[in-house]
Structures are given as structure tokens and as C-alpha cells.
PDB file of N, CA and C in Angstrom:
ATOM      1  N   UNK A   1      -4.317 -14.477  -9.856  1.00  0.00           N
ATOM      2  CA  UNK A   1      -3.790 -13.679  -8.746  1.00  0.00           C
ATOM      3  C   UNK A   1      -2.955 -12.530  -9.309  1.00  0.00           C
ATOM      4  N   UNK A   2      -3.235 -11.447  -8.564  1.00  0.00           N
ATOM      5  CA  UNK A   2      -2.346 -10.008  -9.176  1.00  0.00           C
ATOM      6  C   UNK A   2      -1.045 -10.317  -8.791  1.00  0.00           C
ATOM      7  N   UNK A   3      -0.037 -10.040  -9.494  1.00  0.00           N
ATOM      8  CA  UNK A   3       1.309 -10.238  -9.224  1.00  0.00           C
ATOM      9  C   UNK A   3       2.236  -8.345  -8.584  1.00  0.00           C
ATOM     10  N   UNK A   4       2.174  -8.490  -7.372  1.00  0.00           N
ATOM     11  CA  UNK A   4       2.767  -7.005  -6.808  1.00  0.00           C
ATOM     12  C   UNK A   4       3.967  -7.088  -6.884  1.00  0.00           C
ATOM     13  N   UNK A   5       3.975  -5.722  -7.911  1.00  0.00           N
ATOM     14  CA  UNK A   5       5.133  -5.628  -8.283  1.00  0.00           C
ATOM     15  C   UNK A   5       5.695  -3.694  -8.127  1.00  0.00           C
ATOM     16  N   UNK A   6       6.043  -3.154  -8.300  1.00  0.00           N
ATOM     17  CA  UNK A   6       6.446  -2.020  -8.384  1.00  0.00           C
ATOM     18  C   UNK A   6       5.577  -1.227  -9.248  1.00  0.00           C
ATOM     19  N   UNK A   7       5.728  -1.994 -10.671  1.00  0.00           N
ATOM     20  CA  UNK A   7       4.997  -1.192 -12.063  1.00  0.00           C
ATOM     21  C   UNK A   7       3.583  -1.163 -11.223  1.00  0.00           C
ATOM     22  N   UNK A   8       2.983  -2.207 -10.946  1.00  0.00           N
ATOM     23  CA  UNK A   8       1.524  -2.606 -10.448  1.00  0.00           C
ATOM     24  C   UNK A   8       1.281  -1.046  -9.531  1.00  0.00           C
ATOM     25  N   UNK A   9       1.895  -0.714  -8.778  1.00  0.00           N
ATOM     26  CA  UNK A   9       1.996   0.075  -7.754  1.00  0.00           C
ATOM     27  C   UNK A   9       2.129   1.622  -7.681  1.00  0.00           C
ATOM     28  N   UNK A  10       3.118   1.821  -9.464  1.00  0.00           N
ATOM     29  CA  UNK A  10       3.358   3.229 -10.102  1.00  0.00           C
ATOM     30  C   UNK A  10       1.862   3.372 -10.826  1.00  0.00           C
ATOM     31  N   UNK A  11       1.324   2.419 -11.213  1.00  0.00           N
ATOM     32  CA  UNK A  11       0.460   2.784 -12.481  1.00  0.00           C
ATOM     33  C   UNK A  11      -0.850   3.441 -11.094  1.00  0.00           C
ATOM     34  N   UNK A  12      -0.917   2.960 -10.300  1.00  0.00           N
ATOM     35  CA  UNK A  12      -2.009   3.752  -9.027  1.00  0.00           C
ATOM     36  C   UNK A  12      -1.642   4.481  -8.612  1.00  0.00           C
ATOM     37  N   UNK A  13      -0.151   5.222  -8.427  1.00  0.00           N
ATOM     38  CA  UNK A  13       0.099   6.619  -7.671  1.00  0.00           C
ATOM     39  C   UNK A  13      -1.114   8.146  -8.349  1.00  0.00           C
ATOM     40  N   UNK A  14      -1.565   8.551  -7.004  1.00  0.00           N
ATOM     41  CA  UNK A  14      -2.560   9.503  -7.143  1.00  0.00           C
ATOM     42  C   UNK A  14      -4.160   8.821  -7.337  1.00  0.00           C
ATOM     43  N   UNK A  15      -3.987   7.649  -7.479  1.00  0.00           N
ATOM     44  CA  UNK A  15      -5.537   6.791  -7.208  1.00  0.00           C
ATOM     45  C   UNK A  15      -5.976   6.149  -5.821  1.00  0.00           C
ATOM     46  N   UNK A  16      -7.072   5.497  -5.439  1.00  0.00           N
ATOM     47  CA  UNK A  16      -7.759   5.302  -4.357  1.00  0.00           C
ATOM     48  C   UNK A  16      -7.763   3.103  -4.700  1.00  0.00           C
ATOM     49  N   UNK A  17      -7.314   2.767  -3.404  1.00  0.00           N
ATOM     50  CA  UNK A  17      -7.312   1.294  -3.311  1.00  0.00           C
ATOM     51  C   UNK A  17      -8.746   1.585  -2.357  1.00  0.00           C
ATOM     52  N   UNK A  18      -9.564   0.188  -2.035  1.00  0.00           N
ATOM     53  CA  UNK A  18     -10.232   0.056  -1.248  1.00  0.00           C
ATOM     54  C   UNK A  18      -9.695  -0.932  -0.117  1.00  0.00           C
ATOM     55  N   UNK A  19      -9.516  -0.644   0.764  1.00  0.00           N
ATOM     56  CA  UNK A  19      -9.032  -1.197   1.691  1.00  0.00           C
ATOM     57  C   UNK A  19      -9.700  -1.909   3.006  1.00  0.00           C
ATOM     58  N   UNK A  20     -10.190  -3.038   3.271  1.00  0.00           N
ATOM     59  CA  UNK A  20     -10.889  -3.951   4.553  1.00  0.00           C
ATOM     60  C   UNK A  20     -10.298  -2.989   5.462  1.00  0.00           C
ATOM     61  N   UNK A  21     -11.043  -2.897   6.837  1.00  0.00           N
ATOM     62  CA  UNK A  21     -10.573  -2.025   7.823  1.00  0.00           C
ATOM     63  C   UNK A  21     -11.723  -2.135   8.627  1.00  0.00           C
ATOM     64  N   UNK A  22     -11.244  -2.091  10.156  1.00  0.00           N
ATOM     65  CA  UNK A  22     -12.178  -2.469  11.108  1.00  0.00           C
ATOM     66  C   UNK A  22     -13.339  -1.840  11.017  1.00  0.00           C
ATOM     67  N   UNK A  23     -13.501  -0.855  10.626  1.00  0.00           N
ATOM     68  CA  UNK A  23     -15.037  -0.278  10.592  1.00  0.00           C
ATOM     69  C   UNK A  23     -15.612  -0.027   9.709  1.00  0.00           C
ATOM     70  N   UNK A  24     -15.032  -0.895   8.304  1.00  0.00           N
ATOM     71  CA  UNK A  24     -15.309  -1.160   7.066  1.00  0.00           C
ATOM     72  C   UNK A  24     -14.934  -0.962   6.121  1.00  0.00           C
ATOM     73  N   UNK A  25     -14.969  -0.453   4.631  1.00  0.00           N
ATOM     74  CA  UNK A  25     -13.756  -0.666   3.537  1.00  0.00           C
ATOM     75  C   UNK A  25     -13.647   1.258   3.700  1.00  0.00           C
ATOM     76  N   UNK A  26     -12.100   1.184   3.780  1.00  0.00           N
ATOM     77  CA  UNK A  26     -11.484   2.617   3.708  1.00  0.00           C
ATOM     78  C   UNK A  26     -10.941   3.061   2.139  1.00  0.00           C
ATOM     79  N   UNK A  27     -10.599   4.270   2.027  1.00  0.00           N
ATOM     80  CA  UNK A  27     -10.130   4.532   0.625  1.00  0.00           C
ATOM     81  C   UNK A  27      -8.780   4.876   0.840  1.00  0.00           C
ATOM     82  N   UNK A  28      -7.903   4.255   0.279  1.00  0.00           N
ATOM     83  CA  UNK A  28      -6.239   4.228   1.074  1.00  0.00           C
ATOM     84  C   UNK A  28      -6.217   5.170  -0.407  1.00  0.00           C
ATOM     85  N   UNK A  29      -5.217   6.312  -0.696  1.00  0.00           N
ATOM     86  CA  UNK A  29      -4.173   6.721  -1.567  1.00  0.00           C
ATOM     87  C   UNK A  29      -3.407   6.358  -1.838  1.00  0.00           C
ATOM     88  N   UNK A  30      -2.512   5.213  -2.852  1.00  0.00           N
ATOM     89  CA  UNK A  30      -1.491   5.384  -3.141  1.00  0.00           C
ATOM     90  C   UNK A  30      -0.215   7.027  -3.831  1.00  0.00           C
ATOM     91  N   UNK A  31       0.340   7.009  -2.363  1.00  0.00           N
ATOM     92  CA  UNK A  31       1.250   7.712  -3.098  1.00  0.00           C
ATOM     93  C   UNK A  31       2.428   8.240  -3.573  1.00  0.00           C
ATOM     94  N   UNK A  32       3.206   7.067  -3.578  1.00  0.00           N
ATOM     95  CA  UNK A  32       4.351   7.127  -4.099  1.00  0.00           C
ATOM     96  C   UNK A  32       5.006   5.285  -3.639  1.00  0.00           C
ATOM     97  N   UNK A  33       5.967   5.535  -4.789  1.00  0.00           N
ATOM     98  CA  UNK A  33       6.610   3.905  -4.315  1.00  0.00           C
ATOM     99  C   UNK A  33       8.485   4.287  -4.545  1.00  0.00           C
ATOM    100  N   UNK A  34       9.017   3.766  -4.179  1.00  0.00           N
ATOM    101  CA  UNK A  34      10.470   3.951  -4.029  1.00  0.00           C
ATOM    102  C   UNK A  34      11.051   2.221  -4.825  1.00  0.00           C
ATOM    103  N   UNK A  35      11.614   2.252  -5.613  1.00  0.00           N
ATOM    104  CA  UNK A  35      12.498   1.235  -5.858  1.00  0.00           C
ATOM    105  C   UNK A  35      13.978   1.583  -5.114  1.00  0.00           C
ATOM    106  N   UNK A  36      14.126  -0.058  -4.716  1.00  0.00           N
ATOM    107  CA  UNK A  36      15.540   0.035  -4.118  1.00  0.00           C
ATOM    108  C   UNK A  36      16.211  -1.166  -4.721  1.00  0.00           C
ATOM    109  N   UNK A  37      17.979  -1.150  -4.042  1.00  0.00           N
ATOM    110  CA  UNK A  37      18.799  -1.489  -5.060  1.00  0.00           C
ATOM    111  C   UNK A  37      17.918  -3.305  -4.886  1.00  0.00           C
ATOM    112  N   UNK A  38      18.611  -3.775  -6.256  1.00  0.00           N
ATOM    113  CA  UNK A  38      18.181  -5.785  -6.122  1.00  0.00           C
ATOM    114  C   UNK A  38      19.176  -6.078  -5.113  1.00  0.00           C
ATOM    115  N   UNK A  39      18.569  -7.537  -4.913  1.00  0.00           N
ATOM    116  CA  UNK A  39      19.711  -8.535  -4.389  1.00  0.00           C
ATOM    117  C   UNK A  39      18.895  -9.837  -4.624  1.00  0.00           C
ATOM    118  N   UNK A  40      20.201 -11.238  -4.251  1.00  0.00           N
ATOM    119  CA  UNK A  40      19.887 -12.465  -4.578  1.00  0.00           C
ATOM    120  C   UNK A  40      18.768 -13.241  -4.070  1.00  0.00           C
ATOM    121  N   UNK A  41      17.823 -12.537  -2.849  1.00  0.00           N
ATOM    122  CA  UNK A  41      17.261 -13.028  -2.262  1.00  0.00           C
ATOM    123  C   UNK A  41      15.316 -13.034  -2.693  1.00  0.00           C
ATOM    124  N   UNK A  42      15.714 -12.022  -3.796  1.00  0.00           N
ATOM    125  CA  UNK A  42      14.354 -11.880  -4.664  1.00  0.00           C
ATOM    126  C   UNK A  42      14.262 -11.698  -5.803  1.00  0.00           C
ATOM    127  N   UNK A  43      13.607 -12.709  -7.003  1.00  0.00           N
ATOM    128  CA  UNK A  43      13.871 -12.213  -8.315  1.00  0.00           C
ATOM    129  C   UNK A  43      13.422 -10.718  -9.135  1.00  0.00           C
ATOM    130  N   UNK A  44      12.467 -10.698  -8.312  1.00  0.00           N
ATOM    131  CA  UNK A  44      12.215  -8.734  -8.661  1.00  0.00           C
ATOM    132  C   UNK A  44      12.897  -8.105  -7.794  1.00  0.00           C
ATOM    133  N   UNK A  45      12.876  -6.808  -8.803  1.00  0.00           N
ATOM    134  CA  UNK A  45      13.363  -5.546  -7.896  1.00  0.00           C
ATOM    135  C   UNK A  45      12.844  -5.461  -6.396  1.00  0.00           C
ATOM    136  N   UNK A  46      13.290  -5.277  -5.093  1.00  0.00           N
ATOM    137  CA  UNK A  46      13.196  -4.525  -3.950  1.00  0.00           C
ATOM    138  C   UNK A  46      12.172  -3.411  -4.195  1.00  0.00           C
ATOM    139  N   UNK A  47      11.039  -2.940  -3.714  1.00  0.00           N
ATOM    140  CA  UNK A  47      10.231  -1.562  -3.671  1.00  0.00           C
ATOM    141  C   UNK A  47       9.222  -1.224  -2.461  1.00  0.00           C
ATOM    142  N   UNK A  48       9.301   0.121  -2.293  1.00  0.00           N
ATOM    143  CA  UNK A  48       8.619   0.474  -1.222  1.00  0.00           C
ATOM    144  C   UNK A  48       7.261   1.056  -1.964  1.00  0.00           C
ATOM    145  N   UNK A  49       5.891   0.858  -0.703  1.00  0.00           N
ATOM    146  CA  UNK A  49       4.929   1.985  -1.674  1.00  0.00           C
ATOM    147  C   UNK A  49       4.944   2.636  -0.387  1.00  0.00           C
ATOM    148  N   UNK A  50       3.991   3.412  -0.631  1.00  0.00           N
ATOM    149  CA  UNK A  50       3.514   4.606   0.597  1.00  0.00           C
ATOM    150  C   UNK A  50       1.888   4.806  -0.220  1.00  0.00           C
ATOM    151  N   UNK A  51       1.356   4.592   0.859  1.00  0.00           N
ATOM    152  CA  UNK A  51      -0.274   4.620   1.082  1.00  0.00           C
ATOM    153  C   UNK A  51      -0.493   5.891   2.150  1.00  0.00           C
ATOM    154  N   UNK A  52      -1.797   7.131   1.781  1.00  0.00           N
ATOM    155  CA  UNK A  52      -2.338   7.491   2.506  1.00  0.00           C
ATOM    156  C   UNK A  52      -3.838   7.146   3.430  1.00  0.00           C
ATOM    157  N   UNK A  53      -4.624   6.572   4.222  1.00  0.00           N
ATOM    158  CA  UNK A  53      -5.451   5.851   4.736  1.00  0.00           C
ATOM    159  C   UNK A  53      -6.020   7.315   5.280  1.00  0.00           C
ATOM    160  N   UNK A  54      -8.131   6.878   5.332  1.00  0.00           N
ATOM    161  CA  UNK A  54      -8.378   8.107   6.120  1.00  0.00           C
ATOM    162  C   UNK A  54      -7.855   8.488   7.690  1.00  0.00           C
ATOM    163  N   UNK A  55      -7.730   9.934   8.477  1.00  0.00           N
ATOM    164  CA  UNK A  55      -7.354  10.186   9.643  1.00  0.00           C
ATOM    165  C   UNK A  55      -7.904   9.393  10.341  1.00  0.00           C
ATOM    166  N   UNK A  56      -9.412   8.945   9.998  1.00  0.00           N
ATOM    167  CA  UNK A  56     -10.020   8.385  11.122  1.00  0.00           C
ATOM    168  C   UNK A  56      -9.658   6.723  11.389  1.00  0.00           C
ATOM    169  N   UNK A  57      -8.864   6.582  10.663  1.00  0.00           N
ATOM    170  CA  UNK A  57      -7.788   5.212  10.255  1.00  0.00           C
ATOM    171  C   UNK A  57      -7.504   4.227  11.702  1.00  0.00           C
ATOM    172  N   UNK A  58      -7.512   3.079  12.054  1.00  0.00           N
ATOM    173  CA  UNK A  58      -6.925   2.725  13.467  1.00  0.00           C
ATOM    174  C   UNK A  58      -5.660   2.804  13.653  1.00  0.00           C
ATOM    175  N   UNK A  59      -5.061   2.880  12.463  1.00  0.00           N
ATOM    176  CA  UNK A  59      -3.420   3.149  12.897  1.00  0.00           C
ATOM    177  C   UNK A  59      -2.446   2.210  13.128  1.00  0.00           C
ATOM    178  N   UNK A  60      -3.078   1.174  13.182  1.00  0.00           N
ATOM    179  CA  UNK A  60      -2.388  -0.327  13.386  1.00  0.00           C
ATOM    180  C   UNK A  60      -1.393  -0.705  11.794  1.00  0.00           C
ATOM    181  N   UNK A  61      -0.489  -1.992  12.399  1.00  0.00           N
ATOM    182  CA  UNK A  61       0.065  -2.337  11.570  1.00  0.00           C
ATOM    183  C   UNK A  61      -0.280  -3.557  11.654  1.00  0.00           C
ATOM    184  N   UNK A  62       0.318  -4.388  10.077  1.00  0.00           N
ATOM    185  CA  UNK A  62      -0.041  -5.336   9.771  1.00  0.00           C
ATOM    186  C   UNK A  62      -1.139  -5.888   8.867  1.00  0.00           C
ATOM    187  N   UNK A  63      -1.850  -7.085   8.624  1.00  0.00           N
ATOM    188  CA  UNK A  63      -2.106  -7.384   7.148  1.00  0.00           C
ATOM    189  C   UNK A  63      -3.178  -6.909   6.757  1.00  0.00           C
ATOM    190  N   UNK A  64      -3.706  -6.600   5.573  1.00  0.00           N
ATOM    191  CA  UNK A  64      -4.449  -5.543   5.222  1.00  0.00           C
ATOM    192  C   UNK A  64      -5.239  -5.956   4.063  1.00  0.00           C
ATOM    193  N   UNK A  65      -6.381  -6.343   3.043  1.00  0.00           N
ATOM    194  CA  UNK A  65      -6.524  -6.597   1.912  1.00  0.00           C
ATOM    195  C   UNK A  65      -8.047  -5.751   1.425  1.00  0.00           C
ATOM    196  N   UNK A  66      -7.402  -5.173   0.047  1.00  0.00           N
ATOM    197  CA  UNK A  66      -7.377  -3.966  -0.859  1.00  0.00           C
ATOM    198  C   UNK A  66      -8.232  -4.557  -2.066  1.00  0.00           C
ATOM    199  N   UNK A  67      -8.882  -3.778  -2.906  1.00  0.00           N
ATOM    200  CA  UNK A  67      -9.094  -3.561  -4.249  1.00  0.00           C
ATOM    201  C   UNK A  67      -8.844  -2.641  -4.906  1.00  0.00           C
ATOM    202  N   UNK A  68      -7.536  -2.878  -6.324  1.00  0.00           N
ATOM    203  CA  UNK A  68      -7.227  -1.901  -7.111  1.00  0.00           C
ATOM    204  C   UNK A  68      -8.747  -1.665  -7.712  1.00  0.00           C
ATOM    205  N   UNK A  69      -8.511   0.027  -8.115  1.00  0.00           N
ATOM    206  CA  UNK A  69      -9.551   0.307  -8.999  1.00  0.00           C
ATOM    207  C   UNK A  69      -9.886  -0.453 -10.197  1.00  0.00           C
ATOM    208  N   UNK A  70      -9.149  -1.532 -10.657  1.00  0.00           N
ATOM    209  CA  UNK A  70      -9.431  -2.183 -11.881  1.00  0.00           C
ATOM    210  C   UNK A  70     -10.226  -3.609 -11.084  1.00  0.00           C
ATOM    211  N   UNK A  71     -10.310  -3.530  -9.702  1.00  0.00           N
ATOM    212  CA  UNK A  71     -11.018  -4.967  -8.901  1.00  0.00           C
ATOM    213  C   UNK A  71     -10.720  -5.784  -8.730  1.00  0.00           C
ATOM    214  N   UNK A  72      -8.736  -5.862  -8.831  1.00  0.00           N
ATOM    215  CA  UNK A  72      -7.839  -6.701  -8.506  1.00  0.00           C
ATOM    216  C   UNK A  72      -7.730  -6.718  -6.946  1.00  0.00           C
ATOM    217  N   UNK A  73      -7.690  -8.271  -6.407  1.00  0.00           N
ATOM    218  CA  UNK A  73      -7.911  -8.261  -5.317  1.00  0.00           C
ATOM    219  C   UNK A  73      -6.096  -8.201  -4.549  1.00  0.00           C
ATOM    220  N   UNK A  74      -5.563  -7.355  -3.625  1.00  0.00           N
ATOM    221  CA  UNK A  74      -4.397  -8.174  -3.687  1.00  0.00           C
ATOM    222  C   UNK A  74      -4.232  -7.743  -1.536  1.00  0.00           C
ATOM    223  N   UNK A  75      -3.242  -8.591  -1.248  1.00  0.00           N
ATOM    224  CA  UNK A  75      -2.856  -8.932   0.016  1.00  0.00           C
ATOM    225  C   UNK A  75      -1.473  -7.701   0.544  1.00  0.00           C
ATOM    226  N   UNK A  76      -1.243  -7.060   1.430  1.00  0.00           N
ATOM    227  CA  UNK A  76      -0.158  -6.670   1.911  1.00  0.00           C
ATOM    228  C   UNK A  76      -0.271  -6.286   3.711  1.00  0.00           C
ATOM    229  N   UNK A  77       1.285  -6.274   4.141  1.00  0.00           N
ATOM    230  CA  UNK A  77       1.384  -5.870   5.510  1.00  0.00           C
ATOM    231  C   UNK A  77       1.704  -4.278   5.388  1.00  0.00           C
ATOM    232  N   UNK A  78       1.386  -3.674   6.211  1.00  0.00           N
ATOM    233  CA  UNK A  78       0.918  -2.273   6.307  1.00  0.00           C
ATOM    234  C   UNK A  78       1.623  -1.673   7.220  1.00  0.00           C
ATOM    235  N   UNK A  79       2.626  -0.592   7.396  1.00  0.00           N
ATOM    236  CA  UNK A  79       3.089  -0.469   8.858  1.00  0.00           C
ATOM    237  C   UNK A  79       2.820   1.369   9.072  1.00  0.00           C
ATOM    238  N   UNK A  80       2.533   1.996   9.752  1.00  0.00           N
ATOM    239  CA  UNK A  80       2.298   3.371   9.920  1.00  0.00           C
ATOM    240  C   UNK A  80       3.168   3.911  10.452  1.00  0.00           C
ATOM    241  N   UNK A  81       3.287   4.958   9.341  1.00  0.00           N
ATOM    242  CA  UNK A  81       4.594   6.031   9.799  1.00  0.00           C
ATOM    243  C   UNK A  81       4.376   7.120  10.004  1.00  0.00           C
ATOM    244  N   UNK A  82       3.151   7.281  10.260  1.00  0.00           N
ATOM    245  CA  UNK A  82       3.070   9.221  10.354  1.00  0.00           C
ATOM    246  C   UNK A  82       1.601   9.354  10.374  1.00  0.00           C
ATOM    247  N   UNK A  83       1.264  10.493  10.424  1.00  0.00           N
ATOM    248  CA  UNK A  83       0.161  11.099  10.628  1.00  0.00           C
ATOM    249  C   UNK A  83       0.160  12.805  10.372  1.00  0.00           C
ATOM    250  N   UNK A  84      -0.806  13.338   9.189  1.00  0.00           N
ATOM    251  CA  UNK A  84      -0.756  14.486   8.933  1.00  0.00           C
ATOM    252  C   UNK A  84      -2.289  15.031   9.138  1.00  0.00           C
ATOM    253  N   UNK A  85      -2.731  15.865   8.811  1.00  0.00           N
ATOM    254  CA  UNK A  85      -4.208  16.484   8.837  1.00  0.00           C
ATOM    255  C   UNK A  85      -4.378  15.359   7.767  1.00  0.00           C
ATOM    256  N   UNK A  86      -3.786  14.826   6.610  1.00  0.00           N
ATOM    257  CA  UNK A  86      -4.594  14.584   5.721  1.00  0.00           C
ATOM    258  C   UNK A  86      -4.921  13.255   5.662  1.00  0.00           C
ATOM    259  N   UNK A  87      -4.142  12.651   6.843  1.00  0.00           N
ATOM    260  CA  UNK A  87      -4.502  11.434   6.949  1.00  0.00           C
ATOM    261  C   UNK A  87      -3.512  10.259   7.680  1.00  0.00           C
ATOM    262  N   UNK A  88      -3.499   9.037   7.590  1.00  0.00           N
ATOM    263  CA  UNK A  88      -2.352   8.491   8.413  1.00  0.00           C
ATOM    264  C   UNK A  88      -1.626   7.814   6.984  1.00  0.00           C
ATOM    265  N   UNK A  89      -0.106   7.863   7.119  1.00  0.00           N
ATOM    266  CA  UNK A  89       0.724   7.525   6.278  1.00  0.00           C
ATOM    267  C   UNK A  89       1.356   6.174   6.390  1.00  0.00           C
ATOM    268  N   UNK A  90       1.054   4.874   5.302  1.00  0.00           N
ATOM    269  CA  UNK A  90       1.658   3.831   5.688  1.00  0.00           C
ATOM    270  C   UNK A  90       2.888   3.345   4.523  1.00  0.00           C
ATOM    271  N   UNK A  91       3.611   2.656   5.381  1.00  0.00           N
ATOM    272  CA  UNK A  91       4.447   1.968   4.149  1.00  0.00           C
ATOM    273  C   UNK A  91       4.477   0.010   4.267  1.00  0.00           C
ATOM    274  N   UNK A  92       4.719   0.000   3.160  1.00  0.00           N
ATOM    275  CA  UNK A  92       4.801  -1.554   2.456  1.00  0.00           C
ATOM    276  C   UNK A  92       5.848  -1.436   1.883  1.00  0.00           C
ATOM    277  N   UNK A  93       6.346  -2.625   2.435  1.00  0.00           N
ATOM    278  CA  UNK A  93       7.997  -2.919   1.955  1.00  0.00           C
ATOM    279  C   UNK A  93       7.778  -4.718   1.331  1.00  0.00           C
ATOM    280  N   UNK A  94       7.993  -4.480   0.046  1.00  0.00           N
ATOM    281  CA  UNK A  94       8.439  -5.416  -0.385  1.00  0.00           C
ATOM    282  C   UNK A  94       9.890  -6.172  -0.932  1.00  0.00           C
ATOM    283  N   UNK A  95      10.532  -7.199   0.095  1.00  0.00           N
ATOM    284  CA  UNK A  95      11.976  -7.243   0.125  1.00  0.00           C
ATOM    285  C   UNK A  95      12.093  -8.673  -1.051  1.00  0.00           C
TER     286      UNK A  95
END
């Protein structure tokens, strides 16, 4: 099992996840992740990513499962924050 972690998450900024999606596998962008401060309640660091999904995206939130370009399979909840021409903008918060 892939272990999501932050590094996992920097090393794909500017690459394409494949992403399950109701009308079949989408090409999400990772692009960008935010570390935030620790605390006792998780032994890794706190980090945010930010995913771009195509416009034609459903827009929904919630659970989502991806293949890194290396064909690592991994699991996350998805929540949408925006919407630009270039696509719909989500974030994953891992606490």
C-alpha cells in the first residue's frame, strides 16, 4: 500500500493522477501541496494538496480513487473549491 504522505504528493506537482469518476477515469493535476504546522494527533506532518480535475468534472465532494503515474493505487476524500476555465479545483486535507 502507498503510504500518503506530503513528499508522495510534492514529487507529482505539475503531473496527471488518474482519477475513477462517474463518467470514467479523469486526469486530475496535482498542483501544489501546503504543509502545515504538526500536532499530537498524527505522527506525520499535517498537509494539504490541491488537485486540478477536468471542467467537465461533477464537482462533488468526497471519496475518490487515483493512479499515480508510477501505478500506485491510492484512496482520498476530495472537496471542491473553485472553478476556473481551466478546470475545477479540489483540496485534500490530510490532518
Amino acid at each position: 500500500m502507498t503510504t500518503l504522505n506530503a513528499e508522495l504528493f510534492e514529487s507529482l506537482i505539475g503531473k496527471q493522477i488518474s482519477v475513477h469518476a462517474d463518467g470514467g477515469i479523469e486526469s486530475w493535476q496535482v498542483d501544489g501541496v501546503t504543509r502545515r504546522e504538526a500536532h499530537a494527533a498524527r505522527p506525520e506532518q499535517p498537509f494539504n494538496v490541491y488537485l486540478t480535475a477536468p471542467a467537465s468534472n461533477n464537482r462533488r465532494q468526497g471519496m475518490r480513487q487515483g493512479v499515480t503515474p508510477d501505478g500506485a493505487s491510492i484512496d482520498f476524500f476530495a472537496v471542491p473549491i473553485g472553478a476556473t476555465g481551466n478546470g475545477v479545483n479540489y483540496e485534500v486535507i490530510f490532518n
